[in-house]
C-alpha atoms as a PDB file:
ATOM      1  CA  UNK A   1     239.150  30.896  58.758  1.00  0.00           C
ATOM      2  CA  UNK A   2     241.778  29.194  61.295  1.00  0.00           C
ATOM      3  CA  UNK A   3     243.131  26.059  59.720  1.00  0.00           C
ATOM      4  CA  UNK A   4     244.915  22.716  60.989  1.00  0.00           C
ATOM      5  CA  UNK A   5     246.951  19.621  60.215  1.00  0.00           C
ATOM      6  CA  UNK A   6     245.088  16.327  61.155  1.00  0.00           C
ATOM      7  CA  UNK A   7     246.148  12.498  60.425  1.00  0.00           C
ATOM      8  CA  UNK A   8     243.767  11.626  57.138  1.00  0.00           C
ATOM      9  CA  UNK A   9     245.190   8.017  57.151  1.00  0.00           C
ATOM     10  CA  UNK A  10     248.111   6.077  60.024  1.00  0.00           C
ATOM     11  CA  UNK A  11     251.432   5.689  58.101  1.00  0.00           C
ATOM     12  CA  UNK A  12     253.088   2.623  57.398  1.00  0.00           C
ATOM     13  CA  UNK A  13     256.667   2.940  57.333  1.00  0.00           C
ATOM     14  CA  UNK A  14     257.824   6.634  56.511  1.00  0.00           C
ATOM     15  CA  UNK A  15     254.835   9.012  56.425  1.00  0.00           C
ATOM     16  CA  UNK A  16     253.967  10.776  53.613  1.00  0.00           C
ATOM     17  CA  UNK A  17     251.809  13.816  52.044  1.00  0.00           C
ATOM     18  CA  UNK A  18     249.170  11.447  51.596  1.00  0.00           C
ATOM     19  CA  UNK A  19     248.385  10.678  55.534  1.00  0.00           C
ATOM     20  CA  UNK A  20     248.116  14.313  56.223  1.00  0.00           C
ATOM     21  CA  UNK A  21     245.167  16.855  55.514  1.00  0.00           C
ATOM     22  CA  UNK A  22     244.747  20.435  56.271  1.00  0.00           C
ATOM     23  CA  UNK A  23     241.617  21.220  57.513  1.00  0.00           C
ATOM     24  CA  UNK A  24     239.384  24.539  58.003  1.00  0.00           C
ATOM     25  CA  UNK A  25     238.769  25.090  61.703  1.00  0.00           C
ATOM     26  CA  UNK A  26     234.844  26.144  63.135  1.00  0.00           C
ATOM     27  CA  UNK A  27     234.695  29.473  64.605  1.00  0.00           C
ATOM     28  CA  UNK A  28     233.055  29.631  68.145  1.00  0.00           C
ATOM     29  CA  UNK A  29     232.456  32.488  70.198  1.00  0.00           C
ATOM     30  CA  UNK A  30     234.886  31.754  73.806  1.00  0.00           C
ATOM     31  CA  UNK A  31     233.257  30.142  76.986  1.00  0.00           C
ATOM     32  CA  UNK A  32     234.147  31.566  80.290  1.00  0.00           C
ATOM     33  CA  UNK A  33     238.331  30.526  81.221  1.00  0.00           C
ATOM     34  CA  UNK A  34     239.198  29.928  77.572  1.00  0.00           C
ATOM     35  CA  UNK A  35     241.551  32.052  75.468  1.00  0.00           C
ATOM     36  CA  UNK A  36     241.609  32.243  71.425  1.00  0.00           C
ATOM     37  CA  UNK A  37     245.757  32.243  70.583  1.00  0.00           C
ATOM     38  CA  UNK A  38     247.356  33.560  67.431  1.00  0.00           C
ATOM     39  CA  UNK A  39     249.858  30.883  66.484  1.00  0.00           C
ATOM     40  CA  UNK A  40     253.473  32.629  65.716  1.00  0.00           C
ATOM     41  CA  UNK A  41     256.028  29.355  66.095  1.00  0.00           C
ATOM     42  CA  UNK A  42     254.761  25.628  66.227  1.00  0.00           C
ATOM     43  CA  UNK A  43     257.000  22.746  66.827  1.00  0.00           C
ATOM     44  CA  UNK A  44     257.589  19.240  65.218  1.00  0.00           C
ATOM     45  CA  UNK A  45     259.284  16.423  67.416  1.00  0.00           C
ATOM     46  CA  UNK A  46     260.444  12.608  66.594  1.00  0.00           C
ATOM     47  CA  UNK A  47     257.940  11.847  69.652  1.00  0.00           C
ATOM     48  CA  UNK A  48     254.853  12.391  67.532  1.00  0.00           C
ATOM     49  CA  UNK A  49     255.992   9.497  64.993  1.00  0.00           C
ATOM     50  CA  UNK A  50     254.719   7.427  67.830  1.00  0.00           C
ATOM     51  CA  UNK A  51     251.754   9.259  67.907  1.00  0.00           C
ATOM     52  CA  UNK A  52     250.774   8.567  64.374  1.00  0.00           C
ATOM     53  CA  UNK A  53     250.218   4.290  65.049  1.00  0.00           C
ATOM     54  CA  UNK A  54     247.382   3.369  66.315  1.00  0.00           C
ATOM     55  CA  UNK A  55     249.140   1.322  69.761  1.00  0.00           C
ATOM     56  CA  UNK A  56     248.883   2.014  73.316  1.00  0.00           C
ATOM     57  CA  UNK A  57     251.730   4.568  74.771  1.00  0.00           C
ATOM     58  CA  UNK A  58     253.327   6.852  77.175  1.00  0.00           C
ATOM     59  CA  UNK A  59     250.713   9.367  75.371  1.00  0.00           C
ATOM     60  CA  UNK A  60     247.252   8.594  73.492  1.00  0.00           C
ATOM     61  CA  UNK A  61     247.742   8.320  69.856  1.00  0.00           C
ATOM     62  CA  UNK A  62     246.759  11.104  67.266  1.00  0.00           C
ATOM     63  CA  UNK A  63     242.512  10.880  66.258  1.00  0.00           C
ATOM     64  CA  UNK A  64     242.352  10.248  62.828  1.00  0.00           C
ATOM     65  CA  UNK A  65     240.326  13.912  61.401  1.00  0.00           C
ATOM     66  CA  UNK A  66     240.949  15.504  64.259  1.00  0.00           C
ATOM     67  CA  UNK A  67     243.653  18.226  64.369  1.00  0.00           C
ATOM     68  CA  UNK A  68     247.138  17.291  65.874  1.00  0.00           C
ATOM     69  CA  UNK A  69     248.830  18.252  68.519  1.00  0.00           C
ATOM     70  CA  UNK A  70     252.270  19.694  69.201  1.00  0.00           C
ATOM     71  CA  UNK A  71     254.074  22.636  71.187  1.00  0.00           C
ATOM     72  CA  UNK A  72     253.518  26.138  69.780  1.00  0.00           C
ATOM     73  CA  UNK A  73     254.513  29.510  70.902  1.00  0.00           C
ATOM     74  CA  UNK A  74     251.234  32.398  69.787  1.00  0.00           C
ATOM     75  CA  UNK A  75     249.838  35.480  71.235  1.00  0.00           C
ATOM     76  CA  UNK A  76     246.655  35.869  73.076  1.00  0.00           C
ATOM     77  CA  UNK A  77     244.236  37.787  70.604  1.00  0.00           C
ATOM     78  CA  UNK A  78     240.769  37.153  72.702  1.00  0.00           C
ATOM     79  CA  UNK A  79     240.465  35.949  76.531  1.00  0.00           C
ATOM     80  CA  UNK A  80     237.613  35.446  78.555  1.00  0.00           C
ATOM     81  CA  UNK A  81     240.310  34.272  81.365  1.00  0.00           C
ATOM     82  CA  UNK A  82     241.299  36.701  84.180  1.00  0.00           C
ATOM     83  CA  UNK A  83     244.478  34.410  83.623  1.00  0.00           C
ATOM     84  CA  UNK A  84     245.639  36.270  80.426  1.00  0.00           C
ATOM     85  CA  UNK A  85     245.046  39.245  78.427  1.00  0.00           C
ATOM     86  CA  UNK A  86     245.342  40.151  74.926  1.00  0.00           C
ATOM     87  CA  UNK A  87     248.556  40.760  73.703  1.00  0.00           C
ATOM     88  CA  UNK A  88     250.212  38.821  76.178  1.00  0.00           C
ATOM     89  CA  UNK A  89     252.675  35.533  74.682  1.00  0.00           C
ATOM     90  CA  UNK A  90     251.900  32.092  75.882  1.00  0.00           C
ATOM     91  CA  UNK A  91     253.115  28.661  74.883  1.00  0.00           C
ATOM     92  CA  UNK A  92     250.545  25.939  74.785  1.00  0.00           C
ATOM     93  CA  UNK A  93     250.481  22.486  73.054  1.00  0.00           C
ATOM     94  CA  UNK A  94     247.545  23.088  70.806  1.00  0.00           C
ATOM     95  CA  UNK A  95     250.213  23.261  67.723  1.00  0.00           C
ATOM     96  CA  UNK A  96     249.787  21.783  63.880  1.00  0.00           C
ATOM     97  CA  UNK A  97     247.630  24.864  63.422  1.00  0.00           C
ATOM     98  CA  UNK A  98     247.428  28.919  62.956  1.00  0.00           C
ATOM     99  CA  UNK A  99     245.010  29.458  65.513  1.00  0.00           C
ATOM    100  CA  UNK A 100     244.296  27.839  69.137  1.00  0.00           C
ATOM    101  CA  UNK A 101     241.140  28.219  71.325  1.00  0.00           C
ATOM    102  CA  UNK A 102     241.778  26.424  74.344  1.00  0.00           C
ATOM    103  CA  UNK A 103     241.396  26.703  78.377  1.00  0.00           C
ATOM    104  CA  UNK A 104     243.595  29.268  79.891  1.00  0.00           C
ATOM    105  CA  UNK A 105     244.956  26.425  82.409  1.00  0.00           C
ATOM    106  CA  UNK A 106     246.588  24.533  79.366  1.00  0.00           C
ATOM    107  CA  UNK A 107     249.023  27.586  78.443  1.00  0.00           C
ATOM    108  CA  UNK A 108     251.665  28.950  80.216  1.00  0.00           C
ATOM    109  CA  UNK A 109     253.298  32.329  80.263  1.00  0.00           C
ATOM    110  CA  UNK A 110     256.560  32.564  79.014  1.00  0.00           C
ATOM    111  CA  UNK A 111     259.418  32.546  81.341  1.00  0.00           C
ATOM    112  CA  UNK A 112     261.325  36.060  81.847  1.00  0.00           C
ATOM    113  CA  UNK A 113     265.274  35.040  80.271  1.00  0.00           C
ATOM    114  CA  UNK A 114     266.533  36.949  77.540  1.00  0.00           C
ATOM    115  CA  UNK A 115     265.514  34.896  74.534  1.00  0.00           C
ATOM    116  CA  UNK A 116     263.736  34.825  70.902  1.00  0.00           C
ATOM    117  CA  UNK A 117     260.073  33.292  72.063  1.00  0.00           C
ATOM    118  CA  UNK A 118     260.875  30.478  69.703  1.00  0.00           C
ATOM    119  CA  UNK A 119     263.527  29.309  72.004  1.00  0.00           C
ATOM    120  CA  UNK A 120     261.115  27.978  74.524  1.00  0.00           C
ATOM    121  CA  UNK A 121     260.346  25.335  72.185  1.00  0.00           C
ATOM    122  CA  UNK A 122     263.616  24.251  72.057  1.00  0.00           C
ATOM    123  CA  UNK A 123     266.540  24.645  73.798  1.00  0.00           C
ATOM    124  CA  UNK A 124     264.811  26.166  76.884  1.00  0.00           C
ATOM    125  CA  UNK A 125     261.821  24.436  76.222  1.00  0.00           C
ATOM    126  CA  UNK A 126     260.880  20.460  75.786  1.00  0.00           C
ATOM    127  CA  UNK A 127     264.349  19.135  74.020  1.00  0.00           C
ATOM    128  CA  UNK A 128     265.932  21.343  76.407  1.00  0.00           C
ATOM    129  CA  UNK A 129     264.335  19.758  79.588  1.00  0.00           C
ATOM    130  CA  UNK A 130     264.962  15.921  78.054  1.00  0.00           C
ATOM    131  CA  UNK A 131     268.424  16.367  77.770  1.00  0.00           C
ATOM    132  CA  UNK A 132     268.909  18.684  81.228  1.00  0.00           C
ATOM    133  CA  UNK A 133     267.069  15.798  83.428  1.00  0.00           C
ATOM    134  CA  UNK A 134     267.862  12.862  80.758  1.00  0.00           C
ATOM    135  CA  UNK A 135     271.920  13.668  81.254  1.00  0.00           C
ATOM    136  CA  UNK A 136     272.167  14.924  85.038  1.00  0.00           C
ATOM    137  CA  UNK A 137     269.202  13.229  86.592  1.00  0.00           C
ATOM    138  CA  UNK A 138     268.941   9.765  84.151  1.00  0.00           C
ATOM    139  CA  UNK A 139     272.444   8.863  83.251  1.00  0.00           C
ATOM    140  CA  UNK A 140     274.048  11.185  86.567  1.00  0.00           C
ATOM    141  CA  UNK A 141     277.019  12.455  84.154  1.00  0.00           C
ATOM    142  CA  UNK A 142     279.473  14.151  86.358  1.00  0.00           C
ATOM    143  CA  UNK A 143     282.709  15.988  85.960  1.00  0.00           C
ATOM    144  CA  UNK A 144     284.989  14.063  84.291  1.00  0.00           C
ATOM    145  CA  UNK A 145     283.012  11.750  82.852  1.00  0.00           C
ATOM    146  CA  UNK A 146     283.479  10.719  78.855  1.00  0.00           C
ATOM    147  CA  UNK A 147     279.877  11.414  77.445  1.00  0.00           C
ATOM    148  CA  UNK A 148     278.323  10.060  73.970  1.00  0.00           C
ATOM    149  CA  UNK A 149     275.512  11.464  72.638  1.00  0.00           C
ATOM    150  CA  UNK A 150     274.100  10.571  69.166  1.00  0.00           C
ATOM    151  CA  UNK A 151     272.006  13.435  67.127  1.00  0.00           C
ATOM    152  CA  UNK A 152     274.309  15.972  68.595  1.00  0.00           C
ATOM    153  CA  UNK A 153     273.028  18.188  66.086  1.00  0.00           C
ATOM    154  CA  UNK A 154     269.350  17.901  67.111  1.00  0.00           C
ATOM    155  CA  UNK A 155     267.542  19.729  69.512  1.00  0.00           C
ATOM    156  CA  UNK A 156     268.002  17.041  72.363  1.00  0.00           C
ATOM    157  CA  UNK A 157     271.459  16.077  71.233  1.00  0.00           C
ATOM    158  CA  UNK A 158     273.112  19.939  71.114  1.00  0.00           C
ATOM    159  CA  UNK A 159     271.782  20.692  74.156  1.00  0.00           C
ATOM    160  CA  UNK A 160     273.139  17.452  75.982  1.00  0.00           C
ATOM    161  CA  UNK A 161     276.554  18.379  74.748  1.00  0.00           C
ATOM    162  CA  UNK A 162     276.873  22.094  75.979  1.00  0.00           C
ATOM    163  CA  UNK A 163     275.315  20.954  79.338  1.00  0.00           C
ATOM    164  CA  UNK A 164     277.738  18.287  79.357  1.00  0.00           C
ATOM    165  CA  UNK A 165     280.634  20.429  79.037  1.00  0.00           C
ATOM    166  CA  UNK A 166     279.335  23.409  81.574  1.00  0.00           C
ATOM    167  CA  UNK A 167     279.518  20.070  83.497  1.00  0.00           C
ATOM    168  CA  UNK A 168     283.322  19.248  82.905  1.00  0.00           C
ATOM    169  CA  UNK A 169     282.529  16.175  81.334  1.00  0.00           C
ATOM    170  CA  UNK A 170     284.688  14.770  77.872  1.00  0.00           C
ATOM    171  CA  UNK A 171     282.231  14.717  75.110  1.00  0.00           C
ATOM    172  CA  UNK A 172     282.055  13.010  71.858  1.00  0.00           C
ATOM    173  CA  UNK A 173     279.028  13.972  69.841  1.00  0.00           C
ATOM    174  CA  UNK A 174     277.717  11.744  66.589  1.00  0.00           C
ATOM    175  CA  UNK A 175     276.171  13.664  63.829  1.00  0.00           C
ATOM    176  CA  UNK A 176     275.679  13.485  59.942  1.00  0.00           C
ATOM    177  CA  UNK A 177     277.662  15.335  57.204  1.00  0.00           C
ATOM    178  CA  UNK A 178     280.687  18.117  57.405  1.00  0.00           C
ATOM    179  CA  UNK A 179     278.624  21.174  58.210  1.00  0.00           C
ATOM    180  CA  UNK A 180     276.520  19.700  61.324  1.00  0.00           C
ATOM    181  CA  UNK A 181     280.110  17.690  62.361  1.00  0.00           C
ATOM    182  CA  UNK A 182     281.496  21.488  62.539  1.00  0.00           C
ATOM    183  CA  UNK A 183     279.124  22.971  64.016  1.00  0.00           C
ATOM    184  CA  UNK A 184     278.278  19.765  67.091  1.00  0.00           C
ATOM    185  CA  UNK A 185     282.587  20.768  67.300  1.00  0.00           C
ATOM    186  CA  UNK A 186     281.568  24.725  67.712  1.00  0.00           C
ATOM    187  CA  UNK A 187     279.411  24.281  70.896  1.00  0.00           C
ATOM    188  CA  UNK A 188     282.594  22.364  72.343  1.00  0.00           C
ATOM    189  CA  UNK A 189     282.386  18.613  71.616  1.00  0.00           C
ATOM    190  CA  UNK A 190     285.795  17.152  72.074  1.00  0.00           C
ATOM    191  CA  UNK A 191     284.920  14.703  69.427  1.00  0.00           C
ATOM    192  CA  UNK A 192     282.585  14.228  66.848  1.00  0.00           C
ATOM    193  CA  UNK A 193     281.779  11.708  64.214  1.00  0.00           C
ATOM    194  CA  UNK A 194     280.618  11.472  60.796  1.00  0.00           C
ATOM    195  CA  UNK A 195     278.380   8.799  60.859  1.00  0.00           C
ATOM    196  CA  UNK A 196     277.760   9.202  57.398  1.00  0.00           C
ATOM    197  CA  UNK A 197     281.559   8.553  56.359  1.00  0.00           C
ATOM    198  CA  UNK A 198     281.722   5.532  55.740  1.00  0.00           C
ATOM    199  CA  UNK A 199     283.362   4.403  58.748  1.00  0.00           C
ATOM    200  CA  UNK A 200     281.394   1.989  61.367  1.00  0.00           C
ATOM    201  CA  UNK A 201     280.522   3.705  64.187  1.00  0.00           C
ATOM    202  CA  UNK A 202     281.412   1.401  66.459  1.00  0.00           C
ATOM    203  CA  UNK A 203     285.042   1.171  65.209  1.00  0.00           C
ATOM    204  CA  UNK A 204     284.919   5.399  64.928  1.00  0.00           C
ATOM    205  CA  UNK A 205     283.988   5.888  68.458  1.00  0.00           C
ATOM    206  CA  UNK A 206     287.058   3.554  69.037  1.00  0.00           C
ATOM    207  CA  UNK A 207     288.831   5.613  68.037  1.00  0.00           C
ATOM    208  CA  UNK A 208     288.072   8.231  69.586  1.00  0.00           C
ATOM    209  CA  UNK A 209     287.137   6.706  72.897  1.00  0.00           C
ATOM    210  CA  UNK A 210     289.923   5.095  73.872  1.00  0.00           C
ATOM    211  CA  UNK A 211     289.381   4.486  77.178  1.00  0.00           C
ATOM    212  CA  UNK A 212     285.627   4.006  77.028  1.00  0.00           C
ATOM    213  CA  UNK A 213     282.728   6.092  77.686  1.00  0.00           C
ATOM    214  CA  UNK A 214     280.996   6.659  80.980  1.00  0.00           C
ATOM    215  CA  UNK A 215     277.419   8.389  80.033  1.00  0.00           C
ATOM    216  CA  UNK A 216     275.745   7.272  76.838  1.00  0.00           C
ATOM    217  CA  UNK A 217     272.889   9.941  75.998  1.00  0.00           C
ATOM    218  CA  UNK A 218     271.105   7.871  72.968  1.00  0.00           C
ATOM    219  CA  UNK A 219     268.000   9.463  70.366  1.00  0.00           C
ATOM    220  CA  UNK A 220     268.996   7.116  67.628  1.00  0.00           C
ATOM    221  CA  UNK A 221     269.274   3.494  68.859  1.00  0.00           C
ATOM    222  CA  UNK A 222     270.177   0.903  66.187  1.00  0.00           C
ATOM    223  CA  UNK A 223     273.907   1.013  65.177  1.00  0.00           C
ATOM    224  CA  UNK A 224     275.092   3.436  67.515  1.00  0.00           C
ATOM    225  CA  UNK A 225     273.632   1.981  70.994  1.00  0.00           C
ATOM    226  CA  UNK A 226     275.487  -1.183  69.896  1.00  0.00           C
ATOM    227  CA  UNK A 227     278.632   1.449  69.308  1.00  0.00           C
ATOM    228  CA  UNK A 228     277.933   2.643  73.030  1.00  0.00           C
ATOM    229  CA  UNK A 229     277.764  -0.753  74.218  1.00  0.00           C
ATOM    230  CA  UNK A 230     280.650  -1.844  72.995  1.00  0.00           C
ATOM    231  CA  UNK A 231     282.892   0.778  74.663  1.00  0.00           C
ATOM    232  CA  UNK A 232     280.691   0.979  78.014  1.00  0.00           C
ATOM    233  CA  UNK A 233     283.275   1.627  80.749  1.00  0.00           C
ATOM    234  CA  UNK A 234     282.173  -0.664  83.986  1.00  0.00           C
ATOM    235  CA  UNK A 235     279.191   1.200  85.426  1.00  0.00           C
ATOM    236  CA  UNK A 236     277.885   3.090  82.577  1.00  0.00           C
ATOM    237  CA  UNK A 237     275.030   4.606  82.308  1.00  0.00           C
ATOM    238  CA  UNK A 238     272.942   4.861  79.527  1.00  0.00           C
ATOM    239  CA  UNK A 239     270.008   7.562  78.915  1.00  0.00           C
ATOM    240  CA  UNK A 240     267.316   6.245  76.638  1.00  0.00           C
ATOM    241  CA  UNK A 241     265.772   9.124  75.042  1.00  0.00           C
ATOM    242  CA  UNK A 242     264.462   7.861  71.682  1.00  0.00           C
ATOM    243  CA  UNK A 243     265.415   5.667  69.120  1.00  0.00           C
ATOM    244  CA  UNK A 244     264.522   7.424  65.954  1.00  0.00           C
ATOM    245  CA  UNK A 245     266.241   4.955  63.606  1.00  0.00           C
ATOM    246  CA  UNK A 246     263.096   2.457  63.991  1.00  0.00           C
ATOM    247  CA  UNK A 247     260.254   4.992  64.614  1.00  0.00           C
ATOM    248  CA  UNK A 248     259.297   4.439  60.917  1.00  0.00           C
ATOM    249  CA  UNK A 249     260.780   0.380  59.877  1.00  0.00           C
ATOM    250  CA  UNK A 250     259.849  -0.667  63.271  1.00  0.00           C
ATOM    251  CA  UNK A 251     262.889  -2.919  62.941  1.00  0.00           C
ATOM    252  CA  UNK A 252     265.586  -2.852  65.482  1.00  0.00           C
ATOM    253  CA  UNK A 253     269.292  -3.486  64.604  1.00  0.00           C
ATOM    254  CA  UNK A 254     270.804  -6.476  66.011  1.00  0.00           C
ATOM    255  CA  UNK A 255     272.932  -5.364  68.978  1.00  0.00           C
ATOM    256  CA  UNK A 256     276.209  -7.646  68.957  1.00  0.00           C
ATOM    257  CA  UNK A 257     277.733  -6.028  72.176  1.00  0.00           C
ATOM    258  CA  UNK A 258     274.588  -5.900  74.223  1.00  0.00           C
ATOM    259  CA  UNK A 259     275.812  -9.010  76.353  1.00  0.00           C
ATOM    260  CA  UNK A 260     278.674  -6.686  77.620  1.00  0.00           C
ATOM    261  CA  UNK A 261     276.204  -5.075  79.744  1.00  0.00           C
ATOM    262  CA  UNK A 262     276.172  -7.866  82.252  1.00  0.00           C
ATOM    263  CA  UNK A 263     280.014  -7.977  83.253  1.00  0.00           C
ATOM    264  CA  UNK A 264     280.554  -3.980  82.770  1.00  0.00           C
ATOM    265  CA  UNK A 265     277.120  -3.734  85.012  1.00  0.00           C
ATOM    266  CA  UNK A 266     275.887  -1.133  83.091  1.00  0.00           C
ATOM    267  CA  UNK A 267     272.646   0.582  83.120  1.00  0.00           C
ATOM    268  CA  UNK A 268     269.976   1.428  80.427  1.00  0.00           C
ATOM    269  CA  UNK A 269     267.329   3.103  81.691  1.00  0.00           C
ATOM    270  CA  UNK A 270     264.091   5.207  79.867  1.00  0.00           C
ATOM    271  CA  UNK A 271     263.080   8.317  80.662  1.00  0.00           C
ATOM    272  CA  UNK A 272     259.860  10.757  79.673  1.00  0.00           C
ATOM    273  CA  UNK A 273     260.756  14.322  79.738  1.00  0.00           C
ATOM    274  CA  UNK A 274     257.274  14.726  81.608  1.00  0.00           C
ATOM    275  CA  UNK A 275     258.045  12.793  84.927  1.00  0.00           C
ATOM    276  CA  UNK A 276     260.309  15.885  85.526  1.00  0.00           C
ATOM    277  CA  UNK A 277     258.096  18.567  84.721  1.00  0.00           C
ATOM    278  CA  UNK A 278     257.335  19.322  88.666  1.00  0.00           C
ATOM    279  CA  UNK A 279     261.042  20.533  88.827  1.00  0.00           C
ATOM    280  CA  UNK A 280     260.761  22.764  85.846  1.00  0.00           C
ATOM    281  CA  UNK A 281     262.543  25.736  88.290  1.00  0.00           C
ATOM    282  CA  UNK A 282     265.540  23.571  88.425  1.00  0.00           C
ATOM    283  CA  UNK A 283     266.580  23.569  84.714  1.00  0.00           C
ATOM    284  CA  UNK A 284     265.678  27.110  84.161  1.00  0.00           C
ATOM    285  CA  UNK A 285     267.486  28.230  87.191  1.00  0.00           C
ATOM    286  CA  UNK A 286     270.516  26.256  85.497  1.00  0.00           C
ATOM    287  CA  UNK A 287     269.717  27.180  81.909  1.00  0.00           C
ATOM    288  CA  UNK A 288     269.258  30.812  82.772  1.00  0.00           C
ATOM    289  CA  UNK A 289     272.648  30.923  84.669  1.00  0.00           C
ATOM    290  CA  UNK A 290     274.294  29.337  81.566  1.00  0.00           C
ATOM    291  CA  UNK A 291     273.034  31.228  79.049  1.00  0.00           C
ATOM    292  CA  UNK A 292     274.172  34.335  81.025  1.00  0.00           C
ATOM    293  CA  UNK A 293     277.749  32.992  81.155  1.00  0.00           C
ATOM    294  CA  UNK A 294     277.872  32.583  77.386  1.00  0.00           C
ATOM    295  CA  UNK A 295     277.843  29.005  77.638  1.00  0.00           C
ATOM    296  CA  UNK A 296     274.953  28.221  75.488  1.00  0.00           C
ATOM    297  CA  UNK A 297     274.251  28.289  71.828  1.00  0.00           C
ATOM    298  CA  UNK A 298     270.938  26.987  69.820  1.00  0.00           C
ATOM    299  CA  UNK A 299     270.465  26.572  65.999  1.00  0.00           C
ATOM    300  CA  UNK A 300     266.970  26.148  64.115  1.00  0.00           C
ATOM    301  CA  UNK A 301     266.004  25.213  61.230  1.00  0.00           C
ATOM    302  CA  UNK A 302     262.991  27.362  59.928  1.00  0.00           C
ATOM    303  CA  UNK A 303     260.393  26.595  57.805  1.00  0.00           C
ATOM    304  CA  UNK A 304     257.630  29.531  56.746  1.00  0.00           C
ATOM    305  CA  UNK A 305     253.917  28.712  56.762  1.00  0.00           C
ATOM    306  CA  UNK A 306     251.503  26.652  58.220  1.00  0.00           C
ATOM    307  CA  UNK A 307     251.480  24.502  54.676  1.00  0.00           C
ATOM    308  CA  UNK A 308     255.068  23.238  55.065  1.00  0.00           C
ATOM    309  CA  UNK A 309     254.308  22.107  58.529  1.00  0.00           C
ATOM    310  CA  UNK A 310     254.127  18.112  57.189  1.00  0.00           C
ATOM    311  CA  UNK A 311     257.443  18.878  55.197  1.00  0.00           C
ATOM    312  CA  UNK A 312     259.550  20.153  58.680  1.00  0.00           C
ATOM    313  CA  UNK A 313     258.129  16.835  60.325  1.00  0.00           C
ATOM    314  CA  UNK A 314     259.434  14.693  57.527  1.00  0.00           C
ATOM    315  CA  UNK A 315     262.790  16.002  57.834  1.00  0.00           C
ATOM    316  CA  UNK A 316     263.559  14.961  60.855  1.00  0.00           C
ATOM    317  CA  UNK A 317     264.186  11.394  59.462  1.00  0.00           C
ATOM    318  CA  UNK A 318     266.275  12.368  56.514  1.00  0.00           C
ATOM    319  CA  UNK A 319     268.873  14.941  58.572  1.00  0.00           C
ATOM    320  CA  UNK A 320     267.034  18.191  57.402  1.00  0.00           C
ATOM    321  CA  UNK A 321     267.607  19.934  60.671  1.00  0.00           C
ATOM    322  CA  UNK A 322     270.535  21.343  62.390  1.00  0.00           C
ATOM    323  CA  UNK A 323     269.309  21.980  66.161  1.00  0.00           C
ATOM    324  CA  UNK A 324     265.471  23.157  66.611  1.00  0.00           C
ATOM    325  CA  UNK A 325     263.203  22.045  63.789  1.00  0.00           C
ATOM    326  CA  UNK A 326     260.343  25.044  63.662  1.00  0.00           C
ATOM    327  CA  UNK A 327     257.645  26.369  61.933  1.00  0.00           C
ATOM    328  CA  UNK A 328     256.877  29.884  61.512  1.00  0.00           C
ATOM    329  CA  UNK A 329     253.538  30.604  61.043  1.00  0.00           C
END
């Protein structure tokens, strides 16, 4: 019997165990154009946080007993599509669960680069489209510029900083702890600070930015957009990707500096990865080339099983990932 995450109750602050349920899934023979979809990877994303509160968004919220939703990465055991045929790998977004009946319009065949499948749900997949079109297209980093991006050990945030230096840009990547520190430095940051140290990040960047930054690529918000804004170079340009330090208090942190953007005339602007989807040939036309050269890396962080799937989401807000977070079904 096929099973699936849903939302059994809307969190208030941090979710827990207790606003999850795993549920068994009907079994239903296939209308015409549909495909049934053995689950192999499934994805968990900050983004779906946001999903969780019952508020009016960019995307509807989760349904309350209904399964969730998410990317995942399964072959095609049963088709009734002239679209697909068994056997064949597909990535869909009918995730949080081991199996997937859906229409053969929502999934997509895999695209032909020289790459684990998992890959497609990160670095060459979602997180890798934000930061391609949130760094180039958003914040228009060019060679030369100094770039900050917070998270640099996420999905999002590694990605942003190996683009930024196939680029020629100067980056400085923010990240928690000794081992993700080294390993933000191995893909080729310039910089990188422990936010955890001790050390404000606004006087660390200092430090290390002495003569500003140009391209602020931000997933956290809170302490270090203030950071960014404090050592904005005139004309900067600030990527707003997500702000995971309020997802679950809801509380923003006071930005001190956030007058400064008025006589450095910078710019903050937000940006959905899915208002660049159209141009989807672009970044794997650039991703592809890269990853030929040798100029990419990835990291995930595994977990096995579709019963850990609420324990990978719930470490993305205590630093339990270095680069993808994944589930292995």
């Amino acid at each position: 019997m096929a099973r699936a995450w849903s939302l059994k109750s809307r969190p208030q602050g941090m979710p827990t165990m207790d606003n999850f349920e795993l549920v068994e899934l009907g079994t239903r023979d296939l209308k015409d154009g549909e495909i049934r979809v053995a689950n192999s990877w499934l994805s968990v994303d900050p983004y779906m946080r946001g999903r969780m509160n019952d508020v009016k968004s960019y995307t509807p919220p989760f349904e309350l007993g209904a399964p969730m939703q998410g990317g995942a990465i399964g072959k095609v055991i049963e088709s009734r599509s002239d679209t697909y045929k068994e056997g064949e790998m597909v990535q869909h977004f009918a995730g949080w669960r081991d199996e997937a009946v859906l229409p053969a319009d929502q999934a997509q065949s895999l695209p032909q680069l020289d790459v684990d499948p998992q890959a497609y749900l990160g670095q060459l997949g979602m997180p890798g489209m934000t930061a391609y079109f949130g760094l180039l297209e958003v914040a228009g980093a060019k060679e030369g510029d100094t770039v900050f991006v917070s998270a640099a050990a996420g999905a999002v945030g590694s990605t942003v900083v190996q683009i930024a230096k196939a680029k020629g840009c100067r980056v400085i990547g923010s990240a928690g702890g000794a081992e993700k520190c080294a390993w933000v430095e191995s893909l080729g940051a310039d910089a990188v600070i422990d936010y955890k140290s001790g050390t404000p990040v606004v006087k660390a960047l200092g430090e290390v930015a002495r003569t500003g930054i140009d391209v602020y690529f931000d997933n956290v918000g809170g302490e270090h957009l203030d950071a960014a804004l404090a050592h904005g170079n005139q004309g900067a340009r600030f990527a707003i990707c997500g702000m995971i330090d309020v997802y679950n208090s809801g509380k923003a942190t006071e930005l001190r500096y956030l007058a400064r953007l008025i006589g450095m005339r910078m710019r903050v602007q937000g940006f959905i990865v899915s208002d660049y989807m159209d141009r989807a040939a672009e970044f794997y036309r650039d991703m592809g080339g890269w990853l030929k050269d040798g100029k990419l890396k990835r990291n995930e962080t595994v977990f096995d099983g579709l019963d850990a799937m609420p324990d990978a989401f719930l470490g993305l807000f205590t630093g339990g990932n270095t680069g993808k977070m994944l589930v292995r079904v």
